[in-house]
PDB file of N, CA and C in Angstrom:
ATOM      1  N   UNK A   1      93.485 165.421 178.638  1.00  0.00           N
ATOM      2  CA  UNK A   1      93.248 165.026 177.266  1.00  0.00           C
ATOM      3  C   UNK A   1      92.187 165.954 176.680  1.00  0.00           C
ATOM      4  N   UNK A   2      92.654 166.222 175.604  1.00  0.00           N
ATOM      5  CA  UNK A   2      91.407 167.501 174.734  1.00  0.00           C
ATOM      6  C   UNK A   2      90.621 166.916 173.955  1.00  0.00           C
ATOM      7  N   UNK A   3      89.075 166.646 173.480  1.00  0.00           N
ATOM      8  CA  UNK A   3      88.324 166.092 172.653  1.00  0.00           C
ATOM      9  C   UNK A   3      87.303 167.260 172.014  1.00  0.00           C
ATOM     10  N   UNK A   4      87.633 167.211 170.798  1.00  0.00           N
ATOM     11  CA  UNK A   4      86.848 167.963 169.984  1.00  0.00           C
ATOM     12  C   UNK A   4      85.703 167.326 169.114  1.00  0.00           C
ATOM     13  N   UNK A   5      84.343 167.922 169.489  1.00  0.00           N
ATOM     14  CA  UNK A   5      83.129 167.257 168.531  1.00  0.00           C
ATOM     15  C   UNK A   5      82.714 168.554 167.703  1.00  0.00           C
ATOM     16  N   UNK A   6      82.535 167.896 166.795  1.00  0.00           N
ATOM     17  CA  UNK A   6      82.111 169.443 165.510  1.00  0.00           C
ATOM     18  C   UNK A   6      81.522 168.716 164.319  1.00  0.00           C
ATOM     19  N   UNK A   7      79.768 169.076 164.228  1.00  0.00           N
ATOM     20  CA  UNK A   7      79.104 169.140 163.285  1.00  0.00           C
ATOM     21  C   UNK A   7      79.443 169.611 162.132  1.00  0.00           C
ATOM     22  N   UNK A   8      80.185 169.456 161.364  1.00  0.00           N
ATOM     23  CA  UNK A   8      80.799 170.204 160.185  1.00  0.00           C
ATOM     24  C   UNK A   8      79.843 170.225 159.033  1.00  0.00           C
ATOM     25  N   UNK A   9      78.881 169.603 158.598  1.00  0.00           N
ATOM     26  CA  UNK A   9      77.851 169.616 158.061  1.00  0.00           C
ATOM     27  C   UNK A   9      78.711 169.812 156.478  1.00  0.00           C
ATOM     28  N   UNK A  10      79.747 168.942 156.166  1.00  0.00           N
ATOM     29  CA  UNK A  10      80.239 168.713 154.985  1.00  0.00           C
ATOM     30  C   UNK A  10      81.639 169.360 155.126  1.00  0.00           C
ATOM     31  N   UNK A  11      82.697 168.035 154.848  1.00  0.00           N
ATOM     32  CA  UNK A  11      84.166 168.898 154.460  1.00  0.00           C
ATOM     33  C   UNK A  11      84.614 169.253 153.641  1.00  0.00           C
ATOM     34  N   UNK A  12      83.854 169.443 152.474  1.00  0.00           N
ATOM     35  CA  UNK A  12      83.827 169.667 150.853  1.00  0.00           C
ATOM     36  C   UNK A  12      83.906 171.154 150.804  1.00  0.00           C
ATOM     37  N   UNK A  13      83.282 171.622 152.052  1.00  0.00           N
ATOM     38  CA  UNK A  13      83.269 173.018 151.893  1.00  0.00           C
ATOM     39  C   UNK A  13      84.701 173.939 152.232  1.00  0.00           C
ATOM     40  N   UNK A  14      85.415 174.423 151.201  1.00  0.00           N
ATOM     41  CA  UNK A  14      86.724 175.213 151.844  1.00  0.00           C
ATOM     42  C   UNK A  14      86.934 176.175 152.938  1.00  0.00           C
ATOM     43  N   UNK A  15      85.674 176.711 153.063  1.00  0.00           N
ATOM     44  CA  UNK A  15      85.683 177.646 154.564  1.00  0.00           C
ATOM     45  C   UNK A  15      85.771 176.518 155.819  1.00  0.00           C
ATOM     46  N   UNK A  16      85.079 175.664 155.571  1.00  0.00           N
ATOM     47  CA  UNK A  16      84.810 174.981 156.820  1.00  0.00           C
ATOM     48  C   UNK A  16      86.352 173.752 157.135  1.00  0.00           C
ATOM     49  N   UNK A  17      87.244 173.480 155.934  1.00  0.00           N
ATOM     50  CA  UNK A  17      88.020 173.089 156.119  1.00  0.00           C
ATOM     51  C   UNK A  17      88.882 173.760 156.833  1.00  0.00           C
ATOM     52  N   UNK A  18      89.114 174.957 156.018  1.00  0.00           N
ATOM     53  CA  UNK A  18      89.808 176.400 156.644  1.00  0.00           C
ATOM     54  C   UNK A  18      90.063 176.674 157.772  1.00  0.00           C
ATOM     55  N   UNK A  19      88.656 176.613 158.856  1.00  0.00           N
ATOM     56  CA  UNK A  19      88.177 176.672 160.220  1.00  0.00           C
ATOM     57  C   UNK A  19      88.515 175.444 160.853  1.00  0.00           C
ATOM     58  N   UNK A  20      88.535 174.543 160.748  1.00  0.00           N
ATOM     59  CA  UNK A  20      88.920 173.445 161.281  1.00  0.00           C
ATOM     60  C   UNK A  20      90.199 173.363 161.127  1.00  0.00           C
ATOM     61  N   UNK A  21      91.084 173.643 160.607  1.00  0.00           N
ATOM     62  CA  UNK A  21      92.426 173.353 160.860  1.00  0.00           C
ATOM     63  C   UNK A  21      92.784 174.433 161.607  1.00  0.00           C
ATOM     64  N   UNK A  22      92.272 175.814 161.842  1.00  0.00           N
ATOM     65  CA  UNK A  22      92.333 177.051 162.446  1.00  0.00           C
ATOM     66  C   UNK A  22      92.383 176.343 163.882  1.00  0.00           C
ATOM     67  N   UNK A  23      90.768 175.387 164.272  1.00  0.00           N
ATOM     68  CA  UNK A  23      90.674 175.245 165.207  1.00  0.00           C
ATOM     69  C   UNK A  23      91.382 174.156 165.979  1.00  0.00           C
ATOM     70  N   UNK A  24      92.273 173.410 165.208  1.00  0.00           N
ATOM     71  CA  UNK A  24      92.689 171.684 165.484  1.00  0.00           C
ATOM     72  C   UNK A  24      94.169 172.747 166.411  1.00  0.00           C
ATOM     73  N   UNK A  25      94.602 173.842 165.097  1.00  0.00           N
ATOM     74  CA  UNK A  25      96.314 174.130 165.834  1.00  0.00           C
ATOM     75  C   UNK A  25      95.712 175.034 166.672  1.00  0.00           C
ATOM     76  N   UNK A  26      94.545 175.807 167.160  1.00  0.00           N
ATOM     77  CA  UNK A  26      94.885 176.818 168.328  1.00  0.00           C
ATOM     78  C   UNK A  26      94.482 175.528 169.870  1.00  0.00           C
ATOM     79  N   UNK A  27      93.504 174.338 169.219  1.00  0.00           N
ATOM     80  CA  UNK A  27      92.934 173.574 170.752  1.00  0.00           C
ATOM     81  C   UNK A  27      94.074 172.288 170.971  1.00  0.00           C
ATOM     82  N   UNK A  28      94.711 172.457 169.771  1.00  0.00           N
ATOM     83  CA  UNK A  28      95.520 170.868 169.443  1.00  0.00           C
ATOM     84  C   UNK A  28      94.518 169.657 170.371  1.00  0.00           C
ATOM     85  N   UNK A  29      93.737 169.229 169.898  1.00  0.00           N
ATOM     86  CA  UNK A  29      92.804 168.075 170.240  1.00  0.00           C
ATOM     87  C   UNK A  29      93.857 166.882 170.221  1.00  0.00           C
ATOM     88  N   UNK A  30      93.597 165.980 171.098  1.00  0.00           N
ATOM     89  CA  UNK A  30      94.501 164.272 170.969  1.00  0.00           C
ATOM     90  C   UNK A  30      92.981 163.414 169.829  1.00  0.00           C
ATOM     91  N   UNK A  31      91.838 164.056 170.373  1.00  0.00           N
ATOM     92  CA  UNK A  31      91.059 163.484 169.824  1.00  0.00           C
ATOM     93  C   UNK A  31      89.805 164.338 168.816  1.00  0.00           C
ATOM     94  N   UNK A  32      89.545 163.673 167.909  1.00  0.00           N
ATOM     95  CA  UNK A  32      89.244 164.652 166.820  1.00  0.00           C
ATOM     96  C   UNK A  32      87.716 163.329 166.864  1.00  0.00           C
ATOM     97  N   UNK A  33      86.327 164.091 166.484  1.00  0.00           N
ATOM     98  CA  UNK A  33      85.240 163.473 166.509  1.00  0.00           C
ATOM     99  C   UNK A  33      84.439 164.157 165.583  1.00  0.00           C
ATOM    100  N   UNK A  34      83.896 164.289 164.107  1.00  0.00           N
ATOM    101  CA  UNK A  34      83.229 164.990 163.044  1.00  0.00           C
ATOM    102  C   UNK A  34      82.018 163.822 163.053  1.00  0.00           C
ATOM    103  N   UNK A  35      81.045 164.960 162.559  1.00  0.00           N
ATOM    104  CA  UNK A  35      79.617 164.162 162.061  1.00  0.00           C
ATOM    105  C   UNK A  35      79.432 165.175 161.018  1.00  0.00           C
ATOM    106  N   UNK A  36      78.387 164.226 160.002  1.00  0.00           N
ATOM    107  CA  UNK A  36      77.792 164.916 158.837  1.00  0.00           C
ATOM    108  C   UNK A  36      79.415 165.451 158.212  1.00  0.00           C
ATOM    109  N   UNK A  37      80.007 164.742 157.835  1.00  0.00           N
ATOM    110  CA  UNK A  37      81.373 164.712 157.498  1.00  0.00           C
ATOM    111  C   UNK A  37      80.953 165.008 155.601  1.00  0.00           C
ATOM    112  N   UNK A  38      79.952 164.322 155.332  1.00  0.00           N
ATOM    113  CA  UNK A  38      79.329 163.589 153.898  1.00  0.00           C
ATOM    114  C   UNK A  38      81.232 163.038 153.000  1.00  0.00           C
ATOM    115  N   UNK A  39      81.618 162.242 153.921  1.00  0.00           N
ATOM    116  CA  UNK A  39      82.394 161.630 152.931  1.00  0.00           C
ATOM    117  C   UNK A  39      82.596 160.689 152.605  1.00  0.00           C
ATOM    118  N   UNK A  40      83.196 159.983 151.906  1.00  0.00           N
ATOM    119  CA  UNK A  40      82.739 158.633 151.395  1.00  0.00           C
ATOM    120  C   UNK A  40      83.825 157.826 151.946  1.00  0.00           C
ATOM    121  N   UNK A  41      83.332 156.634 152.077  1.00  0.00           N
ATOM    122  CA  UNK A  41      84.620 155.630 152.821  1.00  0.00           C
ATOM    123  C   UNK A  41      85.913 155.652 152.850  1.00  0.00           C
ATOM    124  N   UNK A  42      85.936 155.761 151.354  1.00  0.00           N
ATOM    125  CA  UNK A  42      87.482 155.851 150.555  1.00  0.00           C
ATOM    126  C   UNK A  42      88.206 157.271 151.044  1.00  0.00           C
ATOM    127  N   UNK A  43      87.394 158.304 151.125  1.00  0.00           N
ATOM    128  CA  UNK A  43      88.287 159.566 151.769  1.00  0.00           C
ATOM    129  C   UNK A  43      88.571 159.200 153.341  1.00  0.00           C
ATOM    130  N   UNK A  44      88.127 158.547 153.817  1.00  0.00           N
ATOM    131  CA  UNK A  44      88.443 158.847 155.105  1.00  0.00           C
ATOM    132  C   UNK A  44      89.686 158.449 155.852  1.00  0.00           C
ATOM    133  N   UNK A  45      90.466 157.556 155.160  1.00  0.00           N
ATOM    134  CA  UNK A  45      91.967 158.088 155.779  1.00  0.00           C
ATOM    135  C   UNK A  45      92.322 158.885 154.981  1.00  0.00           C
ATOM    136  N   UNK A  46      92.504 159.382 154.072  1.00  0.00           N
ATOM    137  CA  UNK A  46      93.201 160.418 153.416  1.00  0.00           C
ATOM    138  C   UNK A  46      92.870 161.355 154.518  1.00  0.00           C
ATOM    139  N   UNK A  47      91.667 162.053 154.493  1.00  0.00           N
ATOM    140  CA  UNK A  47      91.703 162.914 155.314  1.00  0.00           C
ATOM    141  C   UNK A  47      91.811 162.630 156.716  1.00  0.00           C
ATOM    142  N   UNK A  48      92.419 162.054 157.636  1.00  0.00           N
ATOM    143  CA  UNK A  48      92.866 161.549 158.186  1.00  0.00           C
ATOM    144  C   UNK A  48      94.221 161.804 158.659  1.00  0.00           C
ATOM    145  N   UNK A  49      95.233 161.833 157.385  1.00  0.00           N
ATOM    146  CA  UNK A  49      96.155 162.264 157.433  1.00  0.00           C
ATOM    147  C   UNK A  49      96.596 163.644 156.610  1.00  0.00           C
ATOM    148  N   UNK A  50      95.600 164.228 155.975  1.00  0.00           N
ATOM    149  CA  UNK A  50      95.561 165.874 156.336  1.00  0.00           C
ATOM    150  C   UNK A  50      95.322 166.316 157.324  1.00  0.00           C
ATOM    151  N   UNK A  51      94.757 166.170 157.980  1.00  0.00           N
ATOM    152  CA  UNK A  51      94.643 166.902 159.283  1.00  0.00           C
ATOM    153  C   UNK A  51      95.717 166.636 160.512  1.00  0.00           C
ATOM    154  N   UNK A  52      96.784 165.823 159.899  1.00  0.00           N
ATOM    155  CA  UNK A  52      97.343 165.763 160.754  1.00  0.00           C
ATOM    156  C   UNK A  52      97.678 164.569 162.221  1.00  0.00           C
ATOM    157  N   UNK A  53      96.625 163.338 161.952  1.00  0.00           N
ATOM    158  CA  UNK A  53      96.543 162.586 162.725  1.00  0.00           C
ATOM    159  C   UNK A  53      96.739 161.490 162.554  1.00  0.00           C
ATOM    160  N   UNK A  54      97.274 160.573 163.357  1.00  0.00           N
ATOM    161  CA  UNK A  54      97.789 159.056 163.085  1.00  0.00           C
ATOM    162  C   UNK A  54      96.998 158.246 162.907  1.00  0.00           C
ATOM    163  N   UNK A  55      95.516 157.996 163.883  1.00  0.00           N
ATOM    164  CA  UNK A  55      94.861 157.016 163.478  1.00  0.00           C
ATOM    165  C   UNK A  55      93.455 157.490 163.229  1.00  0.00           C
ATOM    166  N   UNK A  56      92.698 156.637 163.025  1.00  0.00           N
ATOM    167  CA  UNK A  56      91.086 157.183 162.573  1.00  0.00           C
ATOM    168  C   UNK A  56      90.074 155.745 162.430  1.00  0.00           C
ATOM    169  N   UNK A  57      89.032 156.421 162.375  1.00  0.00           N
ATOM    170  CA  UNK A  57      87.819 155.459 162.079  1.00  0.00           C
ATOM    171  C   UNK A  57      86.602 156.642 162.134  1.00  0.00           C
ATOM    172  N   UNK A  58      85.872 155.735 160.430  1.00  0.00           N
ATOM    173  CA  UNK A  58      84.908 156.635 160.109  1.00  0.00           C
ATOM    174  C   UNK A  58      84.154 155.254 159.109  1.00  0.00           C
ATOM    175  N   UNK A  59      82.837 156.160 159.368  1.00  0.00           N
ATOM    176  CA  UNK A  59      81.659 155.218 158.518  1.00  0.00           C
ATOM    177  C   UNK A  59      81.096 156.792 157.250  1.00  0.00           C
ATOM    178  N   UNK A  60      81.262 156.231 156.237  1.00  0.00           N
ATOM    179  CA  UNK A  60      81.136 156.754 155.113  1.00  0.00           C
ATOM    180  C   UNK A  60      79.483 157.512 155.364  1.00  0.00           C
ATOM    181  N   UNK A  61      79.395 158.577 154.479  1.00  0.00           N
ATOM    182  CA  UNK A  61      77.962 158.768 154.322  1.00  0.00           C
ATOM    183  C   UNK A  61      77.387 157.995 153.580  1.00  0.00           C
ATOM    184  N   UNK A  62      75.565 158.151 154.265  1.00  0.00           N
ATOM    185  CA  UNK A  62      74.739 157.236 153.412  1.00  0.00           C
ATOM    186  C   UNK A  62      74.026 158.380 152.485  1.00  0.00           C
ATOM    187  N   UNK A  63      74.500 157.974 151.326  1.00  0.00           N
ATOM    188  CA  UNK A  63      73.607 159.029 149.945  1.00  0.00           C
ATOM    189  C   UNK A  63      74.097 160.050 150.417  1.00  0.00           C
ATOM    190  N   UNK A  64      74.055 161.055 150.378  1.00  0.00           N
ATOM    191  CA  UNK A  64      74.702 163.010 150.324  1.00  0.00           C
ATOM    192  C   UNK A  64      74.400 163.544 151.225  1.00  0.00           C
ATOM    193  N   UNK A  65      74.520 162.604 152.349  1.00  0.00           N
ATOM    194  CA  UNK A  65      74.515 163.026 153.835  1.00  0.00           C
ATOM    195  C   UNK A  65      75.000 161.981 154.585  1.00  0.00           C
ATOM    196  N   UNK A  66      75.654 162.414 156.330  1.00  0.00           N
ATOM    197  CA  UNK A  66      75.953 161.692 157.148  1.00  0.00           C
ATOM    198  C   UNK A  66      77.458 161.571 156.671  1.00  0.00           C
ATOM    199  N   UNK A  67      77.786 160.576 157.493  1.00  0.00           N
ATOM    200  CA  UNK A  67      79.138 160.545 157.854  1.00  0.00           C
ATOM    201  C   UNK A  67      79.579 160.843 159.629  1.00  0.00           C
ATOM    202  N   UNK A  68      80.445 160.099 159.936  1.00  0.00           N
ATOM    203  CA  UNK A  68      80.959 160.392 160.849  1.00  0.00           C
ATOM    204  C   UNK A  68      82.543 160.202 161.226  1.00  0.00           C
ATOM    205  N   UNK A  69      83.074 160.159 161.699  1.00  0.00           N
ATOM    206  CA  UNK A  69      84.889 160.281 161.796  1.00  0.00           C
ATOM    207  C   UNK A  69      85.277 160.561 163.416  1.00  0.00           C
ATOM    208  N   UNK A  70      86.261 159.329 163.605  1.00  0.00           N
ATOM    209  CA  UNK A  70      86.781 160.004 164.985  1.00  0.00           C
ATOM    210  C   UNK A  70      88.486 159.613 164.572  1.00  0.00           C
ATOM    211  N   UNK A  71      89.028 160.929 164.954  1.00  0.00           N
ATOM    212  CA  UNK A  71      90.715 160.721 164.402  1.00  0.00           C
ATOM    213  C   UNK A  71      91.621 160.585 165.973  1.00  0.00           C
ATOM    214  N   UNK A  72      92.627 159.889 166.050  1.00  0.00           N
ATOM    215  CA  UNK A  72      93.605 160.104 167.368  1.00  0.00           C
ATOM    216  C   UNK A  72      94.707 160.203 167.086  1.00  0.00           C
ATOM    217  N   UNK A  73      95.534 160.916 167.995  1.00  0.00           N
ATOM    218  CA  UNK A  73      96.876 160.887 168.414  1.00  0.00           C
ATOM    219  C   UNK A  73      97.549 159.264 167.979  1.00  0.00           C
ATOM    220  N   UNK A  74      98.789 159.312 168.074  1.00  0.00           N
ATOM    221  CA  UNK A  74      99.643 158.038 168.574  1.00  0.00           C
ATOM    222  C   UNK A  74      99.399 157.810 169.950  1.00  0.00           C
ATOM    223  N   UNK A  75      99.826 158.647 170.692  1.00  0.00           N
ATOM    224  CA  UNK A  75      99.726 158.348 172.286  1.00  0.00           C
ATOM    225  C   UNK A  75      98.302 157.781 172.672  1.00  0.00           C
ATOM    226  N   UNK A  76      97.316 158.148 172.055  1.00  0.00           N
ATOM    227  CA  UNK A  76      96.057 157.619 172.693  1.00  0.00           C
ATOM    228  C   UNK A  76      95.546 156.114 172.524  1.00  0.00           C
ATOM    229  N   UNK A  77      95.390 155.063 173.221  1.00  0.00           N
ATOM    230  CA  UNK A  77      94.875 153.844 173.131  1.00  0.00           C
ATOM    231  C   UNK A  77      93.168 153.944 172.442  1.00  0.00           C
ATOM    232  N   UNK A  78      92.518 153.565 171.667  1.00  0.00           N
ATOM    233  CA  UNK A  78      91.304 153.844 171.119  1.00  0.00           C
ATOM    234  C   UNK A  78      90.756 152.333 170.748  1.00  0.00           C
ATOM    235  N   UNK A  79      90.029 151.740 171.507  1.00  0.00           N
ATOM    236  CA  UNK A  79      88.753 150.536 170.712  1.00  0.00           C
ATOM    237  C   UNK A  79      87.677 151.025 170.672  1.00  0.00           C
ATOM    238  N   UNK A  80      87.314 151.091 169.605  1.00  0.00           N
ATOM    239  CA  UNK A  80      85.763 151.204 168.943  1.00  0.00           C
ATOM    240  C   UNK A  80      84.778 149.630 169.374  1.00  0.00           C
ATOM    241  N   UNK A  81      84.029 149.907 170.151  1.00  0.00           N
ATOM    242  CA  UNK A  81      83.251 149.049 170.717  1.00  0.00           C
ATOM    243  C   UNK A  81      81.719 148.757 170.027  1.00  0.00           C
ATOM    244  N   UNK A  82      81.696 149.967 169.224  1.00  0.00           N
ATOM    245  CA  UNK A  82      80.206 150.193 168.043  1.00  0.00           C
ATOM    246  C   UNK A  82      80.235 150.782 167.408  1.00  0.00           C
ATOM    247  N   UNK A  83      79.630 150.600 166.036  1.00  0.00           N
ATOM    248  CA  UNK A  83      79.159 151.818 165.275  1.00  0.00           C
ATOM    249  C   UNK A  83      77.988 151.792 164.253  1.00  0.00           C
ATOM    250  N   UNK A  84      78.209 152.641 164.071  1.00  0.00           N
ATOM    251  CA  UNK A  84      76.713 152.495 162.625  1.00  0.00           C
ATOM    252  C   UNK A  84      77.021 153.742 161.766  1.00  0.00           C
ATOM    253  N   UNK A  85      75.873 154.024 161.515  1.00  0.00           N
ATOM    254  CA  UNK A  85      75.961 155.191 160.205  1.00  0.00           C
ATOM    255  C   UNK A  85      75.867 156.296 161.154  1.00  0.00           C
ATOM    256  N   UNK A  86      75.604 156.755 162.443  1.00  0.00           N
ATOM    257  CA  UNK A  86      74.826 157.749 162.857  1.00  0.00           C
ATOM    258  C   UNK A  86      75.650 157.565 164.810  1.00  0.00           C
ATOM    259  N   UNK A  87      76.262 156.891 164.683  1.00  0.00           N
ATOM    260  CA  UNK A  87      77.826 156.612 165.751  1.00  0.00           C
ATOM    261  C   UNK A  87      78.778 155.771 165.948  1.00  0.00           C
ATOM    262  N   UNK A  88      79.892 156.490 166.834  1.00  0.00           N
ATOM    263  CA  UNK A  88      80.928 155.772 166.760  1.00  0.00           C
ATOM    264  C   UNK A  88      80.969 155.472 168.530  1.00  0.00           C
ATOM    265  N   UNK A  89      81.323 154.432 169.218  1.00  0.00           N
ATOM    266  CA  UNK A  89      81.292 154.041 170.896  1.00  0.00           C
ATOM    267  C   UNK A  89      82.944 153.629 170.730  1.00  0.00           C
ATOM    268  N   UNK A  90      83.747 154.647 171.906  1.00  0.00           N
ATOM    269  CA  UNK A  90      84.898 153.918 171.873  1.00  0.00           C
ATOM    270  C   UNK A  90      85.272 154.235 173.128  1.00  0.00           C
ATOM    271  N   UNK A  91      86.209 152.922 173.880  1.00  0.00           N
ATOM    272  CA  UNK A  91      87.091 153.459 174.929  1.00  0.00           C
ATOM    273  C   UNK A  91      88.415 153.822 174.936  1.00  0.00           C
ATOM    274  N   UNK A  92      88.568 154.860 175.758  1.00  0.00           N
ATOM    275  CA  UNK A  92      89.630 155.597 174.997  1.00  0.00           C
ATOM    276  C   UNK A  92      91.044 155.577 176.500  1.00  0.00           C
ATOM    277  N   UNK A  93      92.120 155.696 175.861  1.00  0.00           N
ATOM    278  CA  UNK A  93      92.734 155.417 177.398  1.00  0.00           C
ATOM    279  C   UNK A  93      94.149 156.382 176.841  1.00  0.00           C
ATOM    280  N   UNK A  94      94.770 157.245 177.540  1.00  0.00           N
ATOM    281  CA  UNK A  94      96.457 157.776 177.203  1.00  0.00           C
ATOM    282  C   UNK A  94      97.133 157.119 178.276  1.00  0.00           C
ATOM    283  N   UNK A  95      96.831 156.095 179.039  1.00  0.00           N
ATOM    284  CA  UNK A  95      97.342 155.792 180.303  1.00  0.00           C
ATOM    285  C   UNK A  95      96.796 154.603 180.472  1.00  0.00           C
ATOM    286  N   UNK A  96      97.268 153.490 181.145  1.00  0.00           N
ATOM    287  CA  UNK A  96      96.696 152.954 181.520  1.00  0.00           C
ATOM    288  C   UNK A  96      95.790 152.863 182.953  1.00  0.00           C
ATOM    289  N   UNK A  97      96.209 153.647 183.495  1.00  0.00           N
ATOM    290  CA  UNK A  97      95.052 153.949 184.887  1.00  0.00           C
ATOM    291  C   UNK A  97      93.737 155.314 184.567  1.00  0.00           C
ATOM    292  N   UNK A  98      94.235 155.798 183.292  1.00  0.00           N
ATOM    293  CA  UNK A  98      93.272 156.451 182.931  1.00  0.00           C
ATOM    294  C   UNK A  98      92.291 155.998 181.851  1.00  0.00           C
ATOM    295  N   UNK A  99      91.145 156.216 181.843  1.00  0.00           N
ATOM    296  CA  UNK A  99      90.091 155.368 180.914  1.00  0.00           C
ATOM    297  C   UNK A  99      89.046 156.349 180.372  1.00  0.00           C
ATOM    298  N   UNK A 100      88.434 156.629 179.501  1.00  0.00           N
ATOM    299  CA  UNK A 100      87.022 157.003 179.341  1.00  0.00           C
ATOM    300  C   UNK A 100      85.872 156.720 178.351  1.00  0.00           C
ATOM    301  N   UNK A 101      84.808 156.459 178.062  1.00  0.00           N
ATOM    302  CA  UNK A 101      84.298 156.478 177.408  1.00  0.00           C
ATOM    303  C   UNK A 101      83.472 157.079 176.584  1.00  0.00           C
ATOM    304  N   UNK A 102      83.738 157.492 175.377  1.00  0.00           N
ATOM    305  CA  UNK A 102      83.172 158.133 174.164  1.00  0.00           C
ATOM    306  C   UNK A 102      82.367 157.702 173.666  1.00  0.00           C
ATOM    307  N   UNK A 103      81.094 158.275 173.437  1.00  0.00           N
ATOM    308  CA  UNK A 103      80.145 158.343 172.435  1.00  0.00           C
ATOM    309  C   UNK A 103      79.785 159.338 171.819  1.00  0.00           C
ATOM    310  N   UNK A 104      79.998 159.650 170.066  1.00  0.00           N
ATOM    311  CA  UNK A 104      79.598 160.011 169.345  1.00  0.00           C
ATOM    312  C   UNK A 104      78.501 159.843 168.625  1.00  0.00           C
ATOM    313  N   UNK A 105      77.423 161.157 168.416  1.00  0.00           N
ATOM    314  CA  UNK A 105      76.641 160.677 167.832  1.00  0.00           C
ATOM    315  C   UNK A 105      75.789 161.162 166.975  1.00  0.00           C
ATOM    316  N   UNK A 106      75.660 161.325 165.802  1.00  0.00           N
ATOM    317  CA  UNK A 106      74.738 162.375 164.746  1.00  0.00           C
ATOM    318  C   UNK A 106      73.172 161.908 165.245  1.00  0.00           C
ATOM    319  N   UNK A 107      72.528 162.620 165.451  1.00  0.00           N
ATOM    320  CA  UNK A 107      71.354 162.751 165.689  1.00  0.00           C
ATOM    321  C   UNK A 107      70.591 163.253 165.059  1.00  0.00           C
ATOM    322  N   UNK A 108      69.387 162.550 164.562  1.00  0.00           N
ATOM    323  CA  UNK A 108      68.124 163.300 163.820  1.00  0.00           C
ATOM    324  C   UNK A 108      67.011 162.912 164.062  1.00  0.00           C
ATOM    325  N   UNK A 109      65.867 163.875 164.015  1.00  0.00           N
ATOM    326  CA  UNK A 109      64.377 163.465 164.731  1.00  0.00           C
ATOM    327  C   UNK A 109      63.956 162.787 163.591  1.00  0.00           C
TER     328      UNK A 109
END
């Protein structure tokens, strides 16, 4: 299973969209994980399904920063066990004898 984490530090920006879809078709990720996304609740399935992915969960930015987003496959089993503004905790399974656990997490001092 492939998991991609990427600080994108805003998807507003067209280069950085650019690069990310560059990078989604050369790694094809099952699992997609963005921070500092800065998008607002309401975008986040839309983009969701630009990029190409079936399911998602994301916590909006607070004020003109933050954000976070984790997108999956169909095939992948995904419960979100926590979150907040600053992470997402999920267990993640493509199998049932296979399991792991994810934590995402924007960090600031």
């Amino acid at each position: 299973m492939k998991v991609l984490s990427w600080n994108v530090r805003g998807l507003g920006n067209p280069r950085t969209r650019l690069e990310l879809k560059k990078i989604l078709q050369m790694h094809r990720p099952q699992i997609l994980f963005l921070c500092e996304t800065k998008l607002r609740s309401g975008q986040i399935n839309k983009e969701c399904r630009n990029l190409n992915f079936e399911n998602g969960f994301g916590v909006g930015r607070d004020g003109m920063s933050g954000g976070v987003t984790m997108f999956w496959d169909a095939d992948v089993q995904v419960e979100i066990t926590s979150y907040s503004n600053h992470h997402i905790d999920a267990v993640v399974s493509k199998w049932k004898w296979q399991e792991m656990e994810v934590h995402g997490s924007l960090w600031t001092p």
